[in-house]
Protein backbone atom coordinates (compact mmCIF):
# COMPACT_ATOMS: atom_id res chain seq x y z
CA UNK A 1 -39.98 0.55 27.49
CA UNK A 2 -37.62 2.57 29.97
CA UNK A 3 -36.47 5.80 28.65
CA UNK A 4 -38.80 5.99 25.54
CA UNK A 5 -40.43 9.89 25.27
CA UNK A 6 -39.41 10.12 29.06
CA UNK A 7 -37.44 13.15 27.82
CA UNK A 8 -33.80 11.34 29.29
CA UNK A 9 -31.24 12.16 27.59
CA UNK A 10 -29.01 9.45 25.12
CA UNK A 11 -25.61 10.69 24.39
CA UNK A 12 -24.93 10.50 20.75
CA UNK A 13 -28.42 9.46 19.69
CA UNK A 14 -30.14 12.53 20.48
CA UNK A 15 -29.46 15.26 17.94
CA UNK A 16 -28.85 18.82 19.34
CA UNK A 17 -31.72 21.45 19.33
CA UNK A 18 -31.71 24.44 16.61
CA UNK A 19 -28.91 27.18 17.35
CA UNK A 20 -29.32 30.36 17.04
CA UNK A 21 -27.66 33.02 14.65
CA UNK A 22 -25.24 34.47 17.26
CA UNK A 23 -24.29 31.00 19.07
CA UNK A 24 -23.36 29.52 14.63
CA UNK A 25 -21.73 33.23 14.15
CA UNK A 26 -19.51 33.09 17.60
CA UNK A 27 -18.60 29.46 16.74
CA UNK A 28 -17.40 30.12 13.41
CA UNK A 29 -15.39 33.11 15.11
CA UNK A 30 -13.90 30.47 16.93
CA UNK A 31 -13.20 28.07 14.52
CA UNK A 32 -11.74 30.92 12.06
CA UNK A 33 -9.80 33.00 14.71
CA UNK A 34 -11.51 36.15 12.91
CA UNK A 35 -14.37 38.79 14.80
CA UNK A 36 -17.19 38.57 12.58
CA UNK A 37 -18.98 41.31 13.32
CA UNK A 38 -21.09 43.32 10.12
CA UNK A 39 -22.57 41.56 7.05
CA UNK A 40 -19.24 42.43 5.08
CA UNK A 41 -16.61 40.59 7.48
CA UNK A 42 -18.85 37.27 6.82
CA UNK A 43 -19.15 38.23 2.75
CA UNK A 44 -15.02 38.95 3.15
CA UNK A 45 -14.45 35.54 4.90
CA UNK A 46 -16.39 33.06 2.59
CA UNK A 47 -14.71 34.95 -0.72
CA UNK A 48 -11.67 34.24 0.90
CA UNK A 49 -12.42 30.80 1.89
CA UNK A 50 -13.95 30.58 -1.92
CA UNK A 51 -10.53 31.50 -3.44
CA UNK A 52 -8.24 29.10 -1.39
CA UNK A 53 -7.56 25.78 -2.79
CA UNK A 54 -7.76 22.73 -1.14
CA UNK A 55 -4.68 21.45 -3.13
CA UNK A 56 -2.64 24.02 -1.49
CA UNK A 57 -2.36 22.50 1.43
CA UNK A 58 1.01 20.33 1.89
CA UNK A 59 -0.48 17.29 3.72
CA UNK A 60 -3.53 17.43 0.66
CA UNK A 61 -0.70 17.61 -1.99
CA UNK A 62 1.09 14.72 0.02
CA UNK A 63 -1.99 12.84 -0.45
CA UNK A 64 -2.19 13.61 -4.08
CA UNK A 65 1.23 11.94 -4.86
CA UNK A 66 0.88 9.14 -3.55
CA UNK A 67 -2.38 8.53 -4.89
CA UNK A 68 -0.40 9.44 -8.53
CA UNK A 69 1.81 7.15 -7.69
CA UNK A 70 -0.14 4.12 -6.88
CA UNK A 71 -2.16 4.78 -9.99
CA UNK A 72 0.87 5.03 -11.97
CA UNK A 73 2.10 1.46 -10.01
CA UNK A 74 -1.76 -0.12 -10.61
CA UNK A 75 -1.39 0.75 -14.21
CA UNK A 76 2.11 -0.74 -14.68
CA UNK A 77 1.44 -3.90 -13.01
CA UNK A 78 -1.94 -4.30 -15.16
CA UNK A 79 0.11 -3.70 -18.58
CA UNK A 80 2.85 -5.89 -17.49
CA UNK A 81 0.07 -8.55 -16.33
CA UNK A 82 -1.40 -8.29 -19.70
CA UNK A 83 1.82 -8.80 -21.28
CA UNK A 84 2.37 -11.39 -19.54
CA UNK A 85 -0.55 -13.40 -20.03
CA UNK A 86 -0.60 -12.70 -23.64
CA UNK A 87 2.84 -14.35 -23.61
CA UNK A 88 1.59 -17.08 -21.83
CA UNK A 89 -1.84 -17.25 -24.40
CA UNK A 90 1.03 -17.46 -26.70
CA UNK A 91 2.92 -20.30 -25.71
CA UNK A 92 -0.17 -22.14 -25.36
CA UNK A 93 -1.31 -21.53 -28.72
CA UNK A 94 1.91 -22.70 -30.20
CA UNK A 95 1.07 -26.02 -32.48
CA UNK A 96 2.77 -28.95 -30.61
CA UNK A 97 5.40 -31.12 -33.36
CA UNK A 98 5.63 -35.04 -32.82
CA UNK A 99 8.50 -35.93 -33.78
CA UNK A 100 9.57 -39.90 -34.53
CA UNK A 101 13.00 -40.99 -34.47
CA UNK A 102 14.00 -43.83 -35.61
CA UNK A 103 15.79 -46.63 -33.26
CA UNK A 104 18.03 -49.59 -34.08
CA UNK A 105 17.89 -52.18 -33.17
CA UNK A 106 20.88 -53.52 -31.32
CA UNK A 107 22.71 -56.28 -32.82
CA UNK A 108 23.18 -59.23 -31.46
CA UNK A 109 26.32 -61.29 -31.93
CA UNK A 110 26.15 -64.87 -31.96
């Protein structure tokens, strides 16, 4: 029952309390390396964050060939799988022949 509404603080379970407008506008100045200071130097920053592409970046597009790629592997080794087995359902379907050959007897000399 220790430490229940005794007002102690927990780390990472407590959430942090509301901020206020200049403490979220000063911390995305930090985070952007830009003084936001009037109404237009926020509307200027999020129509230029608006415009950029996330594919522009080079680790993103890094990202975004190799996940081509292993698509384009996962979808060879599935057609070649299915080749495969059809082979396979193939061969098995293939009507089996008995053949009888005919054996002599040896002779015997007396």
């Amino acid at each position: 029952m220790s430490g229940e509404g005794s007002g102690e603080d927990h780390g990472a379970l407590t959430e942090p309390g509301p901020e206020t407008r200049e403490e979220l506008v000063q911390h995305l100045e930090q985070l952007t390396g830009r003084t936001l200071r009037t109404r237009a130097d926020i509307q200027a920053y999020v129509r230029e964050a608006a415009a950029r592409n996330a594919s522009d970046q080079p680790s993103l597009r890094r990202w975004l060939r190799a996940k081509r790629a292993t698509l384009v592997a996962l979808l060879a080794f599935g057609v070649i799988q299915y080749y495969v087995l059809d082979v396979m359902l193939e061969i098995a379907a293939i009507p089996s022949n008995t053949y009888f050959l005919p054996v002599k007897t040896p002779l015997q000399k007396s």
